[in-house]
Each structure stands twice: as structure tokens, then as C-alpha cells.
Protein backbone atom coordinates (compact mmCIF):
# COMPACT_ATOMS: atom_id res chain seq x y z
CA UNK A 1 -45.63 -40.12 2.25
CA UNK A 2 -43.88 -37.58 0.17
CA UNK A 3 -45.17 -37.58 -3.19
CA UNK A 4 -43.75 -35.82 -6.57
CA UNK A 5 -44.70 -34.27 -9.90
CA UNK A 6 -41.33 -35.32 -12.35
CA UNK A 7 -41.14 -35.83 -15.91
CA UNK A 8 -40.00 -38.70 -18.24
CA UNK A 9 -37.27 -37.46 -21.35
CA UNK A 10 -37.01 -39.46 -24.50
CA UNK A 11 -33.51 -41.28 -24.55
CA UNK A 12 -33.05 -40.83 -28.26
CA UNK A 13 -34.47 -37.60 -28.67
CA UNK A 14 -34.33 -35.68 -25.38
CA UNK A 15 -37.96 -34.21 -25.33
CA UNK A 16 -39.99 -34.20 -21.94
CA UNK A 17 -43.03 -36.18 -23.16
CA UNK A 18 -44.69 -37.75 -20.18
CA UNK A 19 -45.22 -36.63 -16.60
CA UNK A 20 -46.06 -38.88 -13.24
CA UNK A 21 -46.51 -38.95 -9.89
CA UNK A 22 -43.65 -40.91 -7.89
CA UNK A 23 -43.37 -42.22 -4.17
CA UNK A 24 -40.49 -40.72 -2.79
CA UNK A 25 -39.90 -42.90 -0.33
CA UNK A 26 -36.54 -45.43 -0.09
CA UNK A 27 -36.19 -45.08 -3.76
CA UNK A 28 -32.80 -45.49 -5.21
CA UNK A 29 -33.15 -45.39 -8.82
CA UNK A 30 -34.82 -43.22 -11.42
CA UNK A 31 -37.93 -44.98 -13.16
CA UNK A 32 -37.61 -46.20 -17.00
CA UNK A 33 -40.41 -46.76 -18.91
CA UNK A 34 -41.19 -47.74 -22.58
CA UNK A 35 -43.20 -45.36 -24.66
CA UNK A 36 -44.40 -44.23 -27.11
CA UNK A 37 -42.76 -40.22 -28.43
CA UNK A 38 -44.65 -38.02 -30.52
CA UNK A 39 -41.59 -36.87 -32.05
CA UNK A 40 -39.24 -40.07 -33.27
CA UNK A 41 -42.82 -41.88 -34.12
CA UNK A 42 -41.82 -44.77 -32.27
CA UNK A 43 -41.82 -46.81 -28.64
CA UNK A 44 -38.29 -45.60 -26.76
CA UNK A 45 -37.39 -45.89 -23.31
CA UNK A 46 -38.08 -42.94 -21.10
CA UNK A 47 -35.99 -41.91 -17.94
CA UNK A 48 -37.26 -39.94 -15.22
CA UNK A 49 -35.33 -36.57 -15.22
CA UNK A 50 -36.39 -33.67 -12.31
């Protein structure tokens, strides 16, 4: 099992926020998540970014 530090980005603001540990394996899609950012003050979706 190959497993991965990556970070999730704010979609409204852009700022790394969160960081998680994926599964690698027979994944086609980058994760999206709901949460909360520090800096808009408000629950946004976050996207996995490298």
C-alpha cells in the first residue's frame, strides 16, 4: 500500500488549510471535502492539491 502526505486548498480562497493521509491505490479522482477555513470564516469545499 502506498500511502501519501497531500494537502486540501480552500476553493474560494486558495489557502492550504488541512493536510491528510490518502491511499494511493486505484484512485482516480482528487478528494473534496467540506470545511471549515480559518480565513473566509466559513464551511467551503476543499480539494486535494499535491
Amino acid at each position: 500500500m502506498a500511502t501519501r502526505k497531500t494537502s486540501l486548498a480552500c476553493v474560494d480562497c486558495g489557502s492550504r488549510n488541512y493536510s491528510k493521509t490518502v491511499n494511493d491505490s486505484n484512485r482516480a479522482e482528487r478528494l473534496e471535502i467540506k470545511k471549515f477555513c480559518k480565513y473566509c470564516k466559513k464551511h467551503t469545499l476543499h480539494k486535494e492539491t499535491k
